[in-house]
C-alpha atoms as a PDB file:
ATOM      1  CA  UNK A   1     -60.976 -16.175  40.159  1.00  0.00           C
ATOM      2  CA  UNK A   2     -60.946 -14.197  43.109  1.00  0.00           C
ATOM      3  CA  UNK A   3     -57.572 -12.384  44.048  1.00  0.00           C
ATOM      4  CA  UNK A   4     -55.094 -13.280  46.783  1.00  0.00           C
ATOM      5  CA  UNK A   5     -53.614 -10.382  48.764  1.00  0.00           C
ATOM      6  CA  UNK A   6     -50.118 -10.095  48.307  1.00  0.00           C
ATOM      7  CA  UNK A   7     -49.656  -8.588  52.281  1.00  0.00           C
ATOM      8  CA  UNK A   8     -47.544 -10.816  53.923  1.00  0.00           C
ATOM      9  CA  UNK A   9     -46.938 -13.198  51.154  1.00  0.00           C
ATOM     10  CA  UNK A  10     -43.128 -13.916  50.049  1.00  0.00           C
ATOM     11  CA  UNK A  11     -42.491 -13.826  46.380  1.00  0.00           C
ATOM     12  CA  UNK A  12     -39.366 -15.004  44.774  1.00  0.00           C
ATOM     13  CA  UNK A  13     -38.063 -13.432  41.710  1.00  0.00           C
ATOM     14  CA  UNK A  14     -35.762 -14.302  38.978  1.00  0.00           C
ATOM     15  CA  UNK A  15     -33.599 -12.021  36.733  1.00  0.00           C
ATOM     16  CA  UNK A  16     -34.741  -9.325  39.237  1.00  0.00           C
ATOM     17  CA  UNK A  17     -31.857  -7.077  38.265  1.00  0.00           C
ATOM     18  CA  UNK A  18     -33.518  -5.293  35.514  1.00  0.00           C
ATOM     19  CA  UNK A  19     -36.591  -5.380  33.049  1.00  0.00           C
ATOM     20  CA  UNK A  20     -39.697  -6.697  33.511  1.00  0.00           C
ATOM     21  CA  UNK A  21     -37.939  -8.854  36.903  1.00  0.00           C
ATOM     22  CA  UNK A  22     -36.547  -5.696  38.435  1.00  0.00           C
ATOM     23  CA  UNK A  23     -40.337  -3.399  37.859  1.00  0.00           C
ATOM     24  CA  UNK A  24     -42.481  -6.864  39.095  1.00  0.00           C
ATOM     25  CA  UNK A  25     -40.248  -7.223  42.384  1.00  0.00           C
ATOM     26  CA  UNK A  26     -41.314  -3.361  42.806  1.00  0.00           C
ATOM     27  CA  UNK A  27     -44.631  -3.745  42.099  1.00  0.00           C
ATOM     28  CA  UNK A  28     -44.853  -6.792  44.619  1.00  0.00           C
ATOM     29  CA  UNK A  29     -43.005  -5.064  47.154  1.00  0.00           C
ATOM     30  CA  UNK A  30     -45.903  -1.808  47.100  1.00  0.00           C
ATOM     31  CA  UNK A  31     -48.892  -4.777  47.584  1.00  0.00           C
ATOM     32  CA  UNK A  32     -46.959  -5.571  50.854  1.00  0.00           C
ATOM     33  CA  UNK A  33     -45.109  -8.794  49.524  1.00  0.00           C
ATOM     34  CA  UNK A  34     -41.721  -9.198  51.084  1.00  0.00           C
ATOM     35  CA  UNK A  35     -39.107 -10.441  48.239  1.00  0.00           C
ATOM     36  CA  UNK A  36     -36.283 -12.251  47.191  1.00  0.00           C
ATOM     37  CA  UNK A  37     -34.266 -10.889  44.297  1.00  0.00           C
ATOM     38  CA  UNK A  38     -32.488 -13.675  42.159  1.00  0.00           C
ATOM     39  CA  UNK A  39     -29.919 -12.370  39.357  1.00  0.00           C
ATOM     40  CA  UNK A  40     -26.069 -12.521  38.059  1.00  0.00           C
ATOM     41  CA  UNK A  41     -25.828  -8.707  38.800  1.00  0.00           C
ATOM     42  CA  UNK A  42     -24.819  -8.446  42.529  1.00  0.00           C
ATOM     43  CA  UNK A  43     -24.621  -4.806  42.459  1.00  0.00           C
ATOM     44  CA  UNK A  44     -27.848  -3.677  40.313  1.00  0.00           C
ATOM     45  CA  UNK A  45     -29.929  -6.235  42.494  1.00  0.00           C
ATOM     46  CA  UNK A  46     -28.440  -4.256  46.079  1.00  0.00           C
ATOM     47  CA  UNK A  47     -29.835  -1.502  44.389  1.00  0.00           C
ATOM     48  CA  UNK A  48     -32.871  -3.044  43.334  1.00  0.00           C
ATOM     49  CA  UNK A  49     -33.439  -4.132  47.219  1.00  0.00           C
ATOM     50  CA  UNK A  50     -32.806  -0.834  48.464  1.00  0.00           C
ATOM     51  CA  UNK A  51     -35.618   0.944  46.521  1.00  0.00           C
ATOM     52  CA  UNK A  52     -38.100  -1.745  47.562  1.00  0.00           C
ATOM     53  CA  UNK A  53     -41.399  -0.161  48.641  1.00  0.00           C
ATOM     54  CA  UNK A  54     -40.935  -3.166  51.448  1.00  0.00           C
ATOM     55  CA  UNK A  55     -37.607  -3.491  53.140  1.00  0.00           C
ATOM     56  CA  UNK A  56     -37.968  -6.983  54.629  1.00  0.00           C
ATOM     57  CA  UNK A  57     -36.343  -7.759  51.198  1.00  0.00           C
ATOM     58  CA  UNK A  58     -33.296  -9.608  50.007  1.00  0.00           C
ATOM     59  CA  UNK A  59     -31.129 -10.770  47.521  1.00  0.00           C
ATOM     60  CA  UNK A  60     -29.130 -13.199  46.202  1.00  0.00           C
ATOM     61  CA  UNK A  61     -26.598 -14.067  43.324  1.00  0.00           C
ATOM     62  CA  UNK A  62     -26.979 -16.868  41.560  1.00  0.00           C
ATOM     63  CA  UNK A  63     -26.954 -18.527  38.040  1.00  0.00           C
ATOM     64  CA  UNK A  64     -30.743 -19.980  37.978  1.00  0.00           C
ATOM     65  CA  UNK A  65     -28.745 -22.760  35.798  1.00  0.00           C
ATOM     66  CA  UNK A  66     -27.171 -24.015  38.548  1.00  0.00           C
ATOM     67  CA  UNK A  67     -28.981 -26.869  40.459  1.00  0.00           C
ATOM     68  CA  UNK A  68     -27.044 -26.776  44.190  1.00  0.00           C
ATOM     69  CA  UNK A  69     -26.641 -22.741  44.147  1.00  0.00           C
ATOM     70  CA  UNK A  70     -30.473 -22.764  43.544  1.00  0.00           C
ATOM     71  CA  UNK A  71     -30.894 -24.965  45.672  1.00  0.00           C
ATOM     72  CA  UNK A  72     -29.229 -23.489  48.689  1.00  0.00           C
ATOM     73  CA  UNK A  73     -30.664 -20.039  47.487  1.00  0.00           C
ATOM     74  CA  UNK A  74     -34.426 -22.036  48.172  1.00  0.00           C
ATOM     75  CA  UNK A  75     -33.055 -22.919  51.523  1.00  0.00           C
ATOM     76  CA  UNK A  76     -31.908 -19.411  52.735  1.00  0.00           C
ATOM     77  CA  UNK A  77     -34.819 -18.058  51.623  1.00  0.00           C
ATOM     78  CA  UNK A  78     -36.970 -20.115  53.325  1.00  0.00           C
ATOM     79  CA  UNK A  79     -34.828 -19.401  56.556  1.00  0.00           C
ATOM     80  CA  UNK A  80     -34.745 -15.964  56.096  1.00  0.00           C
ATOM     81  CA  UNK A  81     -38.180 -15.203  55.353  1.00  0.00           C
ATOM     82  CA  UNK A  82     -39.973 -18.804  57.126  1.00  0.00           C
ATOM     83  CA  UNK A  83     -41.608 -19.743  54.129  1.00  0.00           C
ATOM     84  CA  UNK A  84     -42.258 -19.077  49.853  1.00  0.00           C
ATOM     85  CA  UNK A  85     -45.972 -17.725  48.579  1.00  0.00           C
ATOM     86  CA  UNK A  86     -44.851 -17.650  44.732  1.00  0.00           C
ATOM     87  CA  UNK A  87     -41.759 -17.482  42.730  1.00  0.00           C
ATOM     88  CA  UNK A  88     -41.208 -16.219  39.405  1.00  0.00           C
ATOM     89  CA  UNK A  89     -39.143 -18.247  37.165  1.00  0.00           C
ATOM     90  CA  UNK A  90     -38.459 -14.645  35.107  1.00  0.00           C
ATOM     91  CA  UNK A  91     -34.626 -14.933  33.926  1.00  0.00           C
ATOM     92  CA  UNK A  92     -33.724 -15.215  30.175  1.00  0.00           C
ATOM     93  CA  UNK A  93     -31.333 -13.862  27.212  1.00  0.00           C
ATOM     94  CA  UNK A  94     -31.891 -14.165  23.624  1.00  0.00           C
ATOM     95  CA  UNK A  95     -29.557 -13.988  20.851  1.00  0.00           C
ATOM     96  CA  UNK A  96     -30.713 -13.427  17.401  1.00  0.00           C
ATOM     97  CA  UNK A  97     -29.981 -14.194  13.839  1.00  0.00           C
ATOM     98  CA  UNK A  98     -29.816 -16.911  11.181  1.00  0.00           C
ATOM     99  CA  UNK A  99     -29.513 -20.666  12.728  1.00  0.00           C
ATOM    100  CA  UNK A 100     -26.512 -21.555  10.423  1.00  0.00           C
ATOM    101  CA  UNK A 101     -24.093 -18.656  11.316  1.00  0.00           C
ATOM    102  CA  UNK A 102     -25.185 -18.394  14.815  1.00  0.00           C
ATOM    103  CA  UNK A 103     -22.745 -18.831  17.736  1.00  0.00           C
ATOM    104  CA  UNK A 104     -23.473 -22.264  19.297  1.00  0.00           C
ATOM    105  CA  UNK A 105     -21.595 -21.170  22.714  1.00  0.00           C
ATOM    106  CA  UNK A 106     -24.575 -18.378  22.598  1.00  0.00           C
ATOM    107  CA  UNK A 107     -27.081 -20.801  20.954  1.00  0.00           C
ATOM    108  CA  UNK A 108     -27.033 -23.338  23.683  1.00  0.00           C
ATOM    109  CA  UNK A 109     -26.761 -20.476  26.605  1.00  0.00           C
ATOM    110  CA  UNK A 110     -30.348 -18.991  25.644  1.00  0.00           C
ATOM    111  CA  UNK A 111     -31.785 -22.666  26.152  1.00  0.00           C
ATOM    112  CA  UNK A 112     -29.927 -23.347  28.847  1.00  0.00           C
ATOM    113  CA  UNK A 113     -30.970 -20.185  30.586  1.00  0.00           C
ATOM    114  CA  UNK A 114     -34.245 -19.679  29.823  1.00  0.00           C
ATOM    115  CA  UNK A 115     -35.391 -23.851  29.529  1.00  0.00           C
ATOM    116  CA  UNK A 116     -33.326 -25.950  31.703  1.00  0.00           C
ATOM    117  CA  UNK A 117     -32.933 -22.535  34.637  1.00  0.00           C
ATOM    118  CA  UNK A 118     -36.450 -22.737  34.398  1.00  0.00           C
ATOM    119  CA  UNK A 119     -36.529 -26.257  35.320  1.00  0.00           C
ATOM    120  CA  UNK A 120     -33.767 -25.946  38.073  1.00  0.00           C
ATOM    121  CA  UNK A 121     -35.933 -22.565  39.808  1.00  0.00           C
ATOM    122  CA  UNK A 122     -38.829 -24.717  39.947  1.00  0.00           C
ATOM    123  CA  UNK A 123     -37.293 -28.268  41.139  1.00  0.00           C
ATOM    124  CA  UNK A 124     -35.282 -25.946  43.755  1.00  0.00           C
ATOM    125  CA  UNK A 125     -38.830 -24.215  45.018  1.00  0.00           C
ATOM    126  CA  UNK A 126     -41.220 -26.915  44.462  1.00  0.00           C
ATOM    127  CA  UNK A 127     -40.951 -28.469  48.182  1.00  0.00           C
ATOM    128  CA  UNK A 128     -40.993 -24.763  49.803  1.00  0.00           C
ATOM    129  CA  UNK A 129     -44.340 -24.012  47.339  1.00  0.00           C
ATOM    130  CA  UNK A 130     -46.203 -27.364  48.296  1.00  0.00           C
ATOM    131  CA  UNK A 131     -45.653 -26.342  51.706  1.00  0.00           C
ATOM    132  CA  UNK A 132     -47.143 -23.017  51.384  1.00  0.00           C
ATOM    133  CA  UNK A 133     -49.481 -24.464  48.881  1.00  0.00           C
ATOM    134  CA  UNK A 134     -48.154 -21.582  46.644  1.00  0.00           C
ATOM    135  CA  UNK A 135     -47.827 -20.021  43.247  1.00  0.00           C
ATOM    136  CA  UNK A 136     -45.052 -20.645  40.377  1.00  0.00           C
ATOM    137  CA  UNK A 137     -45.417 -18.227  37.356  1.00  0.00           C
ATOM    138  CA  UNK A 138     -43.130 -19.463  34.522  1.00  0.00           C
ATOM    139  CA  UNK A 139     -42.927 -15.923  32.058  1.00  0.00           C
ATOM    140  CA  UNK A 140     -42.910 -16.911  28.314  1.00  0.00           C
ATOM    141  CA  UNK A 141     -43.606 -15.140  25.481  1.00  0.00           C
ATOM    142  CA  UNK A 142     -45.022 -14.441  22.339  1.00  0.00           C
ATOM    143  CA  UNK A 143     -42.201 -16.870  21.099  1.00  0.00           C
ATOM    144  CA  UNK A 144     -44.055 -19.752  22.506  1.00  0.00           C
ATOM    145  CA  UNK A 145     -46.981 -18.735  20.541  1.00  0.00           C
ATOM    146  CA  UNK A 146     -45.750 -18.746  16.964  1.00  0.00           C
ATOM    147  CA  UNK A 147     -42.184 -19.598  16.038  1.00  0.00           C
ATOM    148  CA  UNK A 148     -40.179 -16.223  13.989  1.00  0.00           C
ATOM    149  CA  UNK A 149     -37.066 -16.819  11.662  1.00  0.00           C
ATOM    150  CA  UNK A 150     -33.763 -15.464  13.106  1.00  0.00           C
ATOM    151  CA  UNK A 151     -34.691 -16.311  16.579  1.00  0.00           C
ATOM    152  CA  UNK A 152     -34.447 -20.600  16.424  1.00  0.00           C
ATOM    153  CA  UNK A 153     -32.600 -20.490  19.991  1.00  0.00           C
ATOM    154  CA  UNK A 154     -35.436 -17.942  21.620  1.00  0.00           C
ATOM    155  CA  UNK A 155     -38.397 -19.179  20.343  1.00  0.00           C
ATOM    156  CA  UNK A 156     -37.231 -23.288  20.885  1.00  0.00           C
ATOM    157  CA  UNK A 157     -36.556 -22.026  24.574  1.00  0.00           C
ATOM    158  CA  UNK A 158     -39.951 -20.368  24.920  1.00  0.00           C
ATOM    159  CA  UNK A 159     -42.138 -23.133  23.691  1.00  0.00           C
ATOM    160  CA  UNK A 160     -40.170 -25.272  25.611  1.00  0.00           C
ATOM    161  CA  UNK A 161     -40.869 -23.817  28.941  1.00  0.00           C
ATOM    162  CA  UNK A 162     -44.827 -23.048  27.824  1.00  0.00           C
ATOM    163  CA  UNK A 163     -45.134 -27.066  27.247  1.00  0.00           C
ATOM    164  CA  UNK A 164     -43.111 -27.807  30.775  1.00  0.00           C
ATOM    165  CA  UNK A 165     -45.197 -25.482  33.009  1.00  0.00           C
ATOM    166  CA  UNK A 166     -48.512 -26.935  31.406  1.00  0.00           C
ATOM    167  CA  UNK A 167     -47.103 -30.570  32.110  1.00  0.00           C
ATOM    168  CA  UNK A 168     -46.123 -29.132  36.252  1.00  0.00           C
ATOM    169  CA  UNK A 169     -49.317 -27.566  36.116  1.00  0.00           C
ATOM    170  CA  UNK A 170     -51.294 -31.274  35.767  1.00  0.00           C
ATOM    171  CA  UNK A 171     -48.295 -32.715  38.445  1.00  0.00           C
ATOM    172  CA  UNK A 172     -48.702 -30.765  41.386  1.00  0.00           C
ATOM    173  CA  UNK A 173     -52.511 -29.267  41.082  1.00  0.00           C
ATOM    174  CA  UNK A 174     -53.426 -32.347  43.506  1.00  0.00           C
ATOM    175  CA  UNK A 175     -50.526 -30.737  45.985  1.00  0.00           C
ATOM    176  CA  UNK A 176     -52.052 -27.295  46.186  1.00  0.00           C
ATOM    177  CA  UNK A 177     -49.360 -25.333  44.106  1.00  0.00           C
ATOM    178  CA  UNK A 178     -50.350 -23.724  41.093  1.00  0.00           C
ATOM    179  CA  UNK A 179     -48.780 -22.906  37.906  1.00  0.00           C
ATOM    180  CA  UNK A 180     -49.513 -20.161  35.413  1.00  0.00           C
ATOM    181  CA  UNK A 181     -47.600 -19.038  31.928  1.00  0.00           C
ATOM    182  CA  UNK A 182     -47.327 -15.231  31.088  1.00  0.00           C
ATOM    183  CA  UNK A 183     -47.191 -14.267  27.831  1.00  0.00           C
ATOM    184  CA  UNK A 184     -45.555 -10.883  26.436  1.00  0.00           C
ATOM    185  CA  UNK A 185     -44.892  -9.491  23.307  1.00  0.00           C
ATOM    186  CA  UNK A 186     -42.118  -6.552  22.458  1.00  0.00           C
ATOM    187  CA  UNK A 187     -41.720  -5.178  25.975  1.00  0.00           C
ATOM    188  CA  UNK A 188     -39.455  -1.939  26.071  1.00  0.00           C
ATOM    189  CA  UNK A 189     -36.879  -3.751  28.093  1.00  0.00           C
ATOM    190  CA  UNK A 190     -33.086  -3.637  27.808  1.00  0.00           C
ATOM    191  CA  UNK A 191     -33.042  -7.259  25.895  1.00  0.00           C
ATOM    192  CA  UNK A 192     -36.081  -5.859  23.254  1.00  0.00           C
ATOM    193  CA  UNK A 193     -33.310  -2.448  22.834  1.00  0.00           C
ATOM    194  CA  UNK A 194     -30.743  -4.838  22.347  1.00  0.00           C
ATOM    195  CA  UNK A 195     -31.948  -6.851  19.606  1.00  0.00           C
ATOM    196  CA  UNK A 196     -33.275  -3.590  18.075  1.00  0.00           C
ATOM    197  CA  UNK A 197     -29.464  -2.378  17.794  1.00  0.00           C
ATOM    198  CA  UNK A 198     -28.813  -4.860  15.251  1.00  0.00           C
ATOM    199  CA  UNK A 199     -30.862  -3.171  11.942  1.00  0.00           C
ATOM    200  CA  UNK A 200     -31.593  -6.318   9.877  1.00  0.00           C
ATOM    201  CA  UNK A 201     -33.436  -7.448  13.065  1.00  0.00           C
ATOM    202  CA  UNK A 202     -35.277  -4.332  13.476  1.00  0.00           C
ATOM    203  CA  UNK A 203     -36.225  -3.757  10.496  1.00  0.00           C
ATOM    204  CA  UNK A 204     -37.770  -7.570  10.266  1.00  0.00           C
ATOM    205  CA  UNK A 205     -39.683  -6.520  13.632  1.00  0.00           C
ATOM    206  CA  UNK A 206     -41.222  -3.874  11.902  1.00  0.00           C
ATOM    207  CA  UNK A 207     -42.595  -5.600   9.112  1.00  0.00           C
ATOM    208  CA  UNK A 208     -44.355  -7.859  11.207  1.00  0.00           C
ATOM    209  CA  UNK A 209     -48.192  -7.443  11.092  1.00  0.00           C
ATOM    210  CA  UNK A 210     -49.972  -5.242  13.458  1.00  0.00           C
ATOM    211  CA  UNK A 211     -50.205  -5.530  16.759  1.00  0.00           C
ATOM    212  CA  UNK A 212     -47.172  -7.514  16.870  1.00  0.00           C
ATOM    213  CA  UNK A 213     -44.779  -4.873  15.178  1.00  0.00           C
ATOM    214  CA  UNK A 214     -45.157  -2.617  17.921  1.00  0.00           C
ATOM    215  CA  UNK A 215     -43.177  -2.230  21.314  1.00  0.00           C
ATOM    216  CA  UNK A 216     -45.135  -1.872  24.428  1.00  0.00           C
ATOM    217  CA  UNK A 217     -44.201   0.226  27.665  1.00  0.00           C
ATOM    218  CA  UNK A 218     -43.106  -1.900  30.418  1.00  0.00           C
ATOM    219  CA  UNK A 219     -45.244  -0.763  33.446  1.00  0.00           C
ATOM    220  CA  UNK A 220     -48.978  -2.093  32.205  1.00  0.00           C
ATOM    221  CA  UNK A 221     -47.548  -5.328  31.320  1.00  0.00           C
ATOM    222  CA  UNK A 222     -46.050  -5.930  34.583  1.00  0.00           C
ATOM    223  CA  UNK A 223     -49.311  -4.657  36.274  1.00  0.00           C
ATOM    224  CA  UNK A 224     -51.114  -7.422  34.206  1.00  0.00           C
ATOM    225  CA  UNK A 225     -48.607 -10.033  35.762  1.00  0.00           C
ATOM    226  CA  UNK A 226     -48.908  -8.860  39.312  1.00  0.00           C
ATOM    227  CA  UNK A 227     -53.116  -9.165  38.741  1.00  0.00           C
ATOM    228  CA  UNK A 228     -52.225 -12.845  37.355  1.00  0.00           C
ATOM    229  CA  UNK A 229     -50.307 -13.363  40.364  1.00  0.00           C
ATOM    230  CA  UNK A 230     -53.204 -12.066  42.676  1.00  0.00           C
ATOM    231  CA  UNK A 231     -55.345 -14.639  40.976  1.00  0.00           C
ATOM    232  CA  UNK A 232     -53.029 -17.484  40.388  1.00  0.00           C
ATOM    233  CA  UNK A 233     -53.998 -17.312  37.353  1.00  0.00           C
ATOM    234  CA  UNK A 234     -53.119 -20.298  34.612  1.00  0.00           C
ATOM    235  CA  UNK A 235     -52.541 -17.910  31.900  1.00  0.00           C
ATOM    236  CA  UNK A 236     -50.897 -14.497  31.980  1.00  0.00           C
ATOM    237  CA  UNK A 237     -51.516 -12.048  28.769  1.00  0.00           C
ATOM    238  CA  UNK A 238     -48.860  -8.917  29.196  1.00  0.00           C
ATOM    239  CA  UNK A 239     -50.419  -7.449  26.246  1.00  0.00           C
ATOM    240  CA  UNK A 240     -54.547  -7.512  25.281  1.00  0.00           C
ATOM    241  CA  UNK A 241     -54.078  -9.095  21.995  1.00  0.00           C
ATOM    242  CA  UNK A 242     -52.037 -12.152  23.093  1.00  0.00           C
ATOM    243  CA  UNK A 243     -54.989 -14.245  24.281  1.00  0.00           C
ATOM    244  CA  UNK A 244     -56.348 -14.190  20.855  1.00  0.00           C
ATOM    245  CA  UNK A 245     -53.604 -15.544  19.479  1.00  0.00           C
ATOM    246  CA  UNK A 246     -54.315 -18.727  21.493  1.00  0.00           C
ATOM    247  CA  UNK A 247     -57.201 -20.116  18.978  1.00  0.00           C
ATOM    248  CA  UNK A 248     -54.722 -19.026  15.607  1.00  0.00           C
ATOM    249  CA  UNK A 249     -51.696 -20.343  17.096  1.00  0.00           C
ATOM    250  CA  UNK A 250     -52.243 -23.865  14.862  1.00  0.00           C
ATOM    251  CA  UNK A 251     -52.187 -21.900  11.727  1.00  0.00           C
ATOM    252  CA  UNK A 252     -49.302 -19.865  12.505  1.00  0.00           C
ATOM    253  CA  UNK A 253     -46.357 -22.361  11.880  1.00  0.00           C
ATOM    254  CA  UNK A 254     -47.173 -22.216   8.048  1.00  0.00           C
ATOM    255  CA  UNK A 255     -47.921 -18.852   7.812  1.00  0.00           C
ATOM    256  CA  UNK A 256     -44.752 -17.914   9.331  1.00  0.00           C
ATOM    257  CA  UNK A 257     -43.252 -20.278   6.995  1.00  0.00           C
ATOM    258  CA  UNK A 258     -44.258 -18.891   3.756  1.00  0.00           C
ATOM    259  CA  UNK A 259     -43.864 -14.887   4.788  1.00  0.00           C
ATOM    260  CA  UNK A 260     -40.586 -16.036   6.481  1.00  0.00           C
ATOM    261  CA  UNK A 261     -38.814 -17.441   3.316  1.00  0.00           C
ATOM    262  CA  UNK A 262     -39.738 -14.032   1.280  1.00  0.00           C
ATOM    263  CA  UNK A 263     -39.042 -11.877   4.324  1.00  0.00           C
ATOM    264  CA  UNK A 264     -35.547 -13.730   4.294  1.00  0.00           C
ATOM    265  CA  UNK A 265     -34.806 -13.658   0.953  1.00  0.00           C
ATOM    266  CA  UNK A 266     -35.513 -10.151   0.981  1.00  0.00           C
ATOM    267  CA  UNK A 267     -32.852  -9.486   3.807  1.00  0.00           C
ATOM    268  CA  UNK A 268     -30.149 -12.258   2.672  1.00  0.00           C
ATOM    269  CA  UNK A 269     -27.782  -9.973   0.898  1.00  0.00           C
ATOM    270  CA  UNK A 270     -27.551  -8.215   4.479  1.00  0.00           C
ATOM    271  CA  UNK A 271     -27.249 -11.329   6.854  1.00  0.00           C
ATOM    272  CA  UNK A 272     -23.537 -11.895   6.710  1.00  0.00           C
ATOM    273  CA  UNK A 273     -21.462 -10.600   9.458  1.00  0.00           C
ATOM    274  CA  UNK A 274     -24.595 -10.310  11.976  1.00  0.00           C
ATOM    275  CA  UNK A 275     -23.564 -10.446  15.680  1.00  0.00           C
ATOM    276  CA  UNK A 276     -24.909 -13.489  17.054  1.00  0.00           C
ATOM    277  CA  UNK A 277     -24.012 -13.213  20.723  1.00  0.00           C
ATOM    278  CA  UNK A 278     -26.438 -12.536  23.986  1.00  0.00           C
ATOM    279  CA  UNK A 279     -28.481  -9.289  23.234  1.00  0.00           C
ATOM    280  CA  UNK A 280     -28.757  -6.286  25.814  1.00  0.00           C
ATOM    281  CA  UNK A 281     -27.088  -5.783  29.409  1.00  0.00           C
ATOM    282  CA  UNK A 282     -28.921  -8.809  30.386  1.00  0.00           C
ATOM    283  CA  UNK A 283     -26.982 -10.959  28.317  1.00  0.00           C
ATOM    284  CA  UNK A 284     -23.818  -8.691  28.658  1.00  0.00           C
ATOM    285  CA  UNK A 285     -24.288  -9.428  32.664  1.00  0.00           C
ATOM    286  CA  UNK A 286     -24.571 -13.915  31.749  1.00  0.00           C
ATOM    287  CA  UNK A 287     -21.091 -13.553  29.660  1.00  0.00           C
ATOM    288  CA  UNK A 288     -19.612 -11.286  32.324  1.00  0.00           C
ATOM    289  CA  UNK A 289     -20.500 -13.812  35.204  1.00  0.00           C
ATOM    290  CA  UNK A 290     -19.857 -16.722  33.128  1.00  0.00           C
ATOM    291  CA  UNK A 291     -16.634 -15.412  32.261  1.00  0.00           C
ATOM    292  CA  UNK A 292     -15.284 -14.843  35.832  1.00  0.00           C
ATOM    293  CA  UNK A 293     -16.693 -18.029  36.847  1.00  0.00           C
ATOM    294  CA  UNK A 294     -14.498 -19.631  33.802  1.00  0.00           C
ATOM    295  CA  UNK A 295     -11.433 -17.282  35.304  1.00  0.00           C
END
């Protein structure tokens, strides 16, 4: 498919304080894309907005999980800027660790977060991006792919929002808006060096078989989402080797299942006492915000 130039065009994107949200907004911004910054970190996204290659930029705060702040945060943005090209439904968190010790506060924030604020970004943009006849890119992961022991909350969330953007995907193609999934693996972002500070799950990472062991620099995965945005594309790799995994992906469930139970068995004696909150500043920033909402 032939590229669209991103001159002109108004992008909205999601857990744009940091990470992969915070380098895509950038990358936008230098193909002439005017943007609107969506996080829980007030201060990092100013900052964000300030270094912005394009400074007809903004930014709001706002829990993507929230149905009327999203929605007024669609509204503003379409008065600010007159109209929305493509939004990235980017935010997430991830917690790690086994399923029966986990934290269920935590447990049910890394659905709600990466699933159902999914859901809420794209019911708040829809009527803006049938308008414009636009672009929503839903990021997944490798996750969604093939499921992983000590990451039931992640992986459930990921899958989940792969199977929802292929069902929007057959609901609005008649309207003119698009849909795409991008898929990354390990992605040298703060939530990746997060998870990496607990050992057990480092150490299980690194066992993994190659390619998927490894952790991959942040900047040529985001360039492979900007040229997925240019082509509104359906499918997004961030790494090479991901689109392969598409024709194994039926095999991988039972795979995973019998490496899994020796990996864990392997590991038990070291399980107890595993943190089982939010990982990295990302989900240091959701517990902050939900806290002071709570206060």
């Amino acid at each position: 498919m032939s590229r669209v130039s991103l001159e002109g065009q108004v992008a909205v994107v999601t857990g744009a304080a940091r990470g992969v949200g915070e380098l895509l907004a950038r990358k936008l911004s230098a193909r002439g894309a005017r943007v609107a910054l969506v996080g829980l970190e007030e201060e990092a996204l100013k900052e964000v907005s300030g270094r912005l290659h394009h400074d007809d930029s903004a930014y709001w705060y706002a829990d993507v999980t929230d149905h009327e702040t999203m929605s007024r945060v669609a509204r503003e943005v379409k008065e600010r800027f007159g109209k929305v090209d493509i939004v990235v439904a980017n935010a997430g968190v991830a917690t790690g660790g086994p399923f029966a010790d986990s934290d269920p506060v935590a447990w049910r924030r890394v659905i709600e977060v990466n699933l159902i604020g999914s859901a809420v970004t794209a019911r708040a943009f829809l009527p803006v991006l049938t308008e414009s006849r636009g672009y929503l890119l839903q990021i997944a992961s490798l996750a969604a792919l093939t499921p992983a022991p000590m990451m039931t909350a992640y992986c459930a969330s990921k899958a989940g929002v792969e199977a929802y953007a292929h069902s929007l995907r057959a609901e609005v193609g008649y309207q003119g808006v698009r849909v795409g999934v991008a898929y990354l693996s390990w992605t040298d972002t703060d939530m990746v060096r997060g998870a990496d500070q607990d050992d057990v799950m480092r150490e299980l990472r690194q066992r993994l078989p190659w390619p998927s062991n490894k952790t991959y620099p942040l900047g040529p995965a985001v360039d492979r989402i900007v040229a997925g945005i240019e082509r509104r594309s359906a499918h997004v790799y961030g790494q090479w080797w991901l689109r392969g995994m598409q024709g194994v992906r039926g095999y991988l469930p039972a795979l995973i299942g019998t490496v899994g139970q020796r990996e864990m068995k392997r590991f038990a004696p070291r399980l107890r006492g595993m943190s089982s909150g939010l990982v990295g500043a990302g989900g240091a920033a959701d517990e902050a915000a939900r806290a002071t909402h709570r206060n």
